[in-house]
Protein backbone atom coordinates (compact mmCIF):
# COMPACT_ATOMS: atom_id res chain seq x y z
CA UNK A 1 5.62 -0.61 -7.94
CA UNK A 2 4.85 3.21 -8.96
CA UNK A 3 3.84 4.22 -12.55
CA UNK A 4 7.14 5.02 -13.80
CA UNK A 5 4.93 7.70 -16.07
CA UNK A 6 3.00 9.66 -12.99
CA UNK A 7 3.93 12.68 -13.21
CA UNK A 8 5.82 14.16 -9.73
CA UNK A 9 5.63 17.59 -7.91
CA UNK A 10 8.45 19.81 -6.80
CA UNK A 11 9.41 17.98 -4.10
CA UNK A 12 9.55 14.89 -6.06
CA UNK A 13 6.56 13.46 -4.57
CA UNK A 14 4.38 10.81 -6.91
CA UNK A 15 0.47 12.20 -7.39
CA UNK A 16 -1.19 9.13 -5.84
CA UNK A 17 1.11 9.14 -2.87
CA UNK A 18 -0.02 12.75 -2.25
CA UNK A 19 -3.65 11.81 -3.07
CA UNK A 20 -3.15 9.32 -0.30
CA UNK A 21 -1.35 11.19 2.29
CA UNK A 22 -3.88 14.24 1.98
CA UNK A 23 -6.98 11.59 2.37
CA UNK A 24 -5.10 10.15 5.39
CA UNK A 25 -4.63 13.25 6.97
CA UNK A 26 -8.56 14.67 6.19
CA UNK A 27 -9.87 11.35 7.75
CA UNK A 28 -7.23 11.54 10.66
CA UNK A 29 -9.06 15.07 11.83
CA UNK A 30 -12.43 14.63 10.54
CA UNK A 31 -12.19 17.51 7.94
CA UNK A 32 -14.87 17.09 5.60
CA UNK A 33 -13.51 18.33 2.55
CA UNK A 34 -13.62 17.24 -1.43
CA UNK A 35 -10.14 16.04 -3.13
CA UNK A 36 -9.91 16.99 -6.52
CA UNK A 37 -7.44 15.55 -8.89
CA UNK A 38 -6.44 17.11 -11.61
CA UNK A 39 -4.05 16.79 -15.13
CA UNK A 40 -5.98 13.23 -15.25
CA UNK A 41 -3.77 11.90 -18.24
CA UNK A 42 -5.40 8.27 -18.85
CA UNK A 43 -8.44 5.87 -17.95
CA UNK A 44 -5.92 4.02 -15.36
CA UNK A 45 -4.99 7.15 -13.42
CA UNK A 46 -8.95 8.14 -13.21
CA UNK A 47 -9.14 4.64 -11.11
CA UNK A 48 -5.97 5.25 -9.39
CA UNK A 49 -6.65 8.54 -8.13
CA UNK A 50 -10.36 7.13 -7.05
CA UNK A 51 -8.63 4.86 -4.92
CA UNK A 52 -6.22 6.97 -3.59
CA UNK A 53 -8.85 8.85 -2.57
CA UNK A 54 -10.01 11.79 -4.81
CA UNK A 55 -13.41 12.25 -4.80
CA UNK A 56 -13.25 14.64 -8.06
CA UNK A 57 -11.27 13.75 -11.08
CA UNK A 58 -10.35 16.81 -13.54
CA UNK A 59 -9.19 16.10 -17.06
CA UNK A 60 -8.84 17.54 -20.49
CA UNK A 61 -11.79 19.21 -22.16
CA UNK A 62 -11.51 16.80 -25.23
CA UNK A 63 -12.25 13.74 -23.24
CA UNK A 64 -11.63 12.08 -26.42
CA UNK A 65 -7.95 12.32 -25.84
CA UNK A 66 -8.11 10.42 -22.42
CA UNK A 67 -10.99 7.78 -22.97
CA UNK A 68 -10.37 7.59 -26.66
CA UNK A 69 -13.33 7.18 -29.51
């Protein structure tokens, strides 16, 4: 069931399926690339986007507001 609080793109699209897609299609021609994730919101969506894929994970400066004290 999708996280009813990911945020979505333009085209209505939710991050992780994107995440996903884009990994697919890297693997499917052997491009050798980095996925970067960013506006990480949230411990969970750090995971989520790992296993979707991302191999970089960019999130506010004050990582205090995502991870907490």
């Amino acid at each position: 069931m999708p996280d009813k609080n990911a945020a979505k793109d333009d085209i209505s699209m939710l991050d992780m399926d994107l995440i996903n897609e884009i990994t697919e299609i890297f693997m499917m021609h052997n491009i050798e690339t980095e996925i970067i994730a960013a506006s990480i919101r949230n411990p969970i969506h750090v995971i989520d986007c790992a296993k979707a894929g991302a191999d970089i994970a960019k999130f506010q400066a004050d990582y205090k507001a995502v991870f907490g004290e």
